[in-house]
Structure formats: structure tokens, C-alpha cells
Protein backbone atom coordinates (compact mmCIF):
# COMPACT_ATOMS: atom_id res chain seq x y z
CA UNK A 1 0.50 -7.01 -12.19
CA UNK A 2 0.60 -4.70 -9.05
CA UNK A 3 2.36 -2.30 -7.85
CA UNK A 4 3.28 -1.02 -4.43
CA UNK A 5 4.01 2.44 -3.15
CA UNK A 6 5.72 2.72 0.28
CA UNK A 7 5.64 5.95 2.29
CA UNK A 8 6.01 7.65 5.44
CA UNK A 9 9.47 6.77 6.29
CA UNK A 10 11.98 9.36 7.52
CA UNK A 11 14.45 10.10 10.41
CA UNK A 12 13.25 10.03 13.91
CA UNK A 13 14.63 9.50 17.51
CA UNK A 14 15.43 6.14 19.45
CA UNK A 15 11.75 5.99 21.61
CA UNK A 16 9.62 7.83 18.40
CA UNK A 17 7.25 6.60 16.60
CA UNK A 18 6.24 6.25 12.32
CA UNK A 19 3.58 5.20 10.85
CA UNK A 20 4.39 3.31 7.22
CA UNK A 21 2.00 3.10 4.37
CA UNK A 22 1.86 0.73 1.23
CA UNK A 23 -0.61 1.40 -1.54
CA UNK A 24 -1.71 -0.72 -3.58
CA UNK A 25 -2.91 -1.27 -7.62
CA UNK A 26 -5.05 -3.71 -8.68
CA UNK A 27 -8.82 -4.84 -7.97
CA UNK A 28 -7.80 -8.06 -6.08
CA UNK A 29 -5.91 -6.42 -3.04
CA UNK A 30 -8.48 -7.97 -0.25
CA UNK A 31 -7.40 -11.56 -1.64
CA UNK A 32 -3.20 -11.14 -1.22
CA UNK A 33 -1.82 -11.71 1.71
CA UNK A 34 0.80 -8.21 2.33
CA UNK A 35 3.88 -8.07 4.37
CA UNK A 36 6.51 -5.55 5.07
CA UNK A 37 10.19 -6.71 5.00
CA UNK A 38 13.75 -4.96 5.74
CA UNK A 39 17.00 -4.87 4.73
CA UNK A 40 19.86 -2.55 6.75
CA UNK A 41 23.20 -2.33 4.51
CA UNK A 42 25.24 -5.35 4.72
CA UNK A 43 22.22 -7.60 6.06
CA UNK A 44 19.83 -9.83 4.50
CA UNK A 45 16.19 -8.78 4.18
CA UNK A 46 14.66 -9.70 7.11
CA UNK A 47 10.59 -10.44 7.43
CA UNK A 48 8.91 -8.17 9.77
CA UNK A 49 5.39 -8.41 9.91
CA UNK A 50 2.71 -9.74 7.78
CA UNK A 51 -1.23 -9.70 7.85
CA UNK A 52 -3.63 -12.04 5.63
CA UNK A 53 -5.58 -10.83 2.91
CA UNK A 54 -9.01 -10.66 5.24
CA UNK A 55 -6.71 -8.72 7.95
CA UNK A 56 -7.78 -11.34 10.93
CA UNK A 57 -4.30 -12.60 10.65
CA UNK A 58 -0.91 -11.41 11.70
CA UNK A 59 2.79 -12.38 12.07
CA UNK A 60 5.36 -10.43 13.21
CA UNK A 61 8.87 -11.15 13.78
CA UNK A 62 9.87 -11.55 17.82
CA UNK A 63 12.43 -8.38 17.35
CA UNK A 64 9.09 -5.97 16.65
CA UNK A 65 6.96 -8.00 18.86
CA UNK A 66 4.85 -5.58 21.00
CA UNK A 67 6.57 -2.52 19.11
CA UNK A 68 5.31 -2.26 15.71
CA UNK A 69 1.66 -3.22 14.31
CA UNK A 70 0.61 -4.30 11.30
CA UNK A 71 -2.94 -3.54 9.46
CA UNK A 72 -4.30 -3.03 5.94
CA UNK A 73 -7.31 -1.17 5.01
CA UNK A 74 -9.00 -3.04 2.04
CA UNK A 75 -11.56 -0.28 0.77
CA UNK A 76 -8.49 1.92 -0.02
CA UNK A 77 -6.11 -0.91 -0.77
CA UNK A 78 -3.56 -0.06 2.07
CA UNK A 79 -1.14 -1.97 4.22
CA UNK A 80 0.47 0.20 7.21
CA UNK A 81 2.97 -0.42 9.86
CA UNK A 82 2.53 1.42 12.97
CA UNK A 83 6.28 1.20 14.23
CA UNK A 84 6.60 2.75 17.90
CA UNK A 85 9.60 3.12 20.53
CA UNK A 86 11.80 2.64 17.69
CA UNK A 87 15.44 1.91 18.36
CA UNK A 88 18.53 2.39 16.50
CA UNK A 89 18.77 -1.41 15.50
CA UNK A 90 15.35 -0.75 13.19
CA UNK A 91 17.02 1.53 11.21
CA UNK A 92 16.66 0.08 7.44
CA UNK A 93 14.59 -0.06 4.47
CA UNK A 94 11.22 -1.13 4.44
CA UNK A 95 9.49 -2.95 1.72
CA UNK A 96 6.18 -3.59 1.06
CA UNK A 97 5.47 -6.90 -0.33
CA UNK A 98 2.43 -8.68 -1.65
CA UNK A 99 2.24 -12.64 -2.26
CA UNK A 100 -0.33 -12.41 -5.12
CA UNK A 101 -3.92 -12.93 -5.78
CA UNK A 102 -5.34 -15.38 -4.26
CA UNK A 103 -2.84 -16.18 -1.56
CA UNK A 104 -4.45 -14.64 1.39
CA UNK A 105 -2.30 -16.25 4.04
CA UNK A 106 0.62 -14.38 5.50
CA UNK A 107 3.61 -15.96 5.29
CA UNK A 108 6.96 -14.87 6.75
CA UNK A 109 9.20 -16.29 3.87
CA UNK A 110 10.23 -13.57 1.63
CA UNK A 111 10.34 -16.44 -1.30
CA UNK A 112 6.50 -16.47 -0.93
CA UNK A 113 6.05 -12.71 -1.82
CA UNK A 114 5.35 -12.23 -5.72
CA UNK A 115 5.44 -7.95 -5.81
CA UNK A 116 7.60 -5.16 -4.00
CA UNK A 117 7.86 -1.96 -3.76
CA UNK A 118 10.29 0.32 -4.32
CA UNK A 119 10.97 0.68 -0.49
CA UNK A 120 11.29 3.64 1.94
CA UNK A 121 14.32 4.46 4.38
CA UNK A 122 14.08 4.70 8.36
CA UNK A 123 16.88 6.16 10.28
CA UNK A 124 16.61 5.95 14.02
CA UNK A 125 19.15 8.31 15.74
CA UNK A 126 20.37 7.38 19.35
């Protein structure tokens, strides 16, 4: 079992910046692929970015594309998104999401993530 513990969301202008942070449980974090997902009310979660269990890999969805960055540090079992010149549209919650031990690649399918977090709100004002 793991668990996941989003942080750092909060409210911030259209053109600011946040930095999220997902920690992890568990002695097998460096082997599961981790990706962070969001879901605005009324929508579908929606992939965002993902990054593979050694970190040399990354997705990311076109809409965050050369906005928001995705790394994990695996000696203290943390996935971040660095989210800057944020715009009203990103304005959601944001999961963290991890597909498992032992599945190191990073997928964008949310159907391939085993464990979530609780998730974290971020409210960009215009």
C-alpha cells in the first residue's frame, strides 16, 4: 500500500507561479512511475504530467507544455510540479498519482495509476 500527500496548492494570480509537492510512503518509490492529474468541477480528470520511476522520463500534456515541470526526488520520496504563468483555465484539483511498484514507465492514462492522493485545490484569479 502507499499513500500520497499533495501540498502546496493555494490561490494565486493569472501569470504566478506554485510549486506542488507529493510525498510519498513506502520503500519502493524509485520503482513507480508518478503522475499528477486534474479535475475542474464538471470536467473529467485530465492527465497532466508524468515522470518515470528513474526521473529520465517525462510526459506532459500539450495544454502545460513549456508552463509547468515535472520532477521527483527519490531520496525523499517526492514528486513536484513546478506550475508557472498560470492561467485561469488551470484552475482545478491536482492529484498525485502513482502506478505501483514496479511500473516505472509514465503513462498518461489515468486507468494505469494504482494510488492517489487526497488532492490539493488551485485557484487562478484573472
Amino acid at each position: 500500500q502507499v499513500q500520497l500527500v499533495e501540498s502546496g496548492g493555494g490561490l494565486v494570480q493569472a501569470g504566478g507561479s506554485l510549486r506542488l509537492s507529493c510525498a510519498a510512503s513506502g520503500r519502493t518509490f524509485s520503482s513507480s512511475a508518478m503522475g499528477w492529474f486534474r479535475q475542474a468541477p464538471g470536467k473529467e480528470r485530465e492527465f497532466v504530467a508524468a515522470i518515470s520511476g528513474s526521473g529520465r522520463s517525462t510526459n506532459s500534456a500539450d495544454s502545460v507544455k513549456g508552463r509547468f515541470t515535472i520532477s521527483r526526488d527519490n531520496a525523499k520520496n517526492t514528486v513536484y510540479l513546478q506550475m508557472n504563468s498560470l492561467k485561469p483555465e488551470d484552475t482545478a484539483v491536482y492529484y498525485c498519482a502513482s502506478r505501483g511498484v514496479g511500473s516505472g514507465s509514465p503513462y498518461t492514462s489515468k486507468t494505469s495509476y494504482v494510488y492517489w492522493g487526497q488532492g490539493t485545490q488551485v485557484t487562478v484569479s484573472s
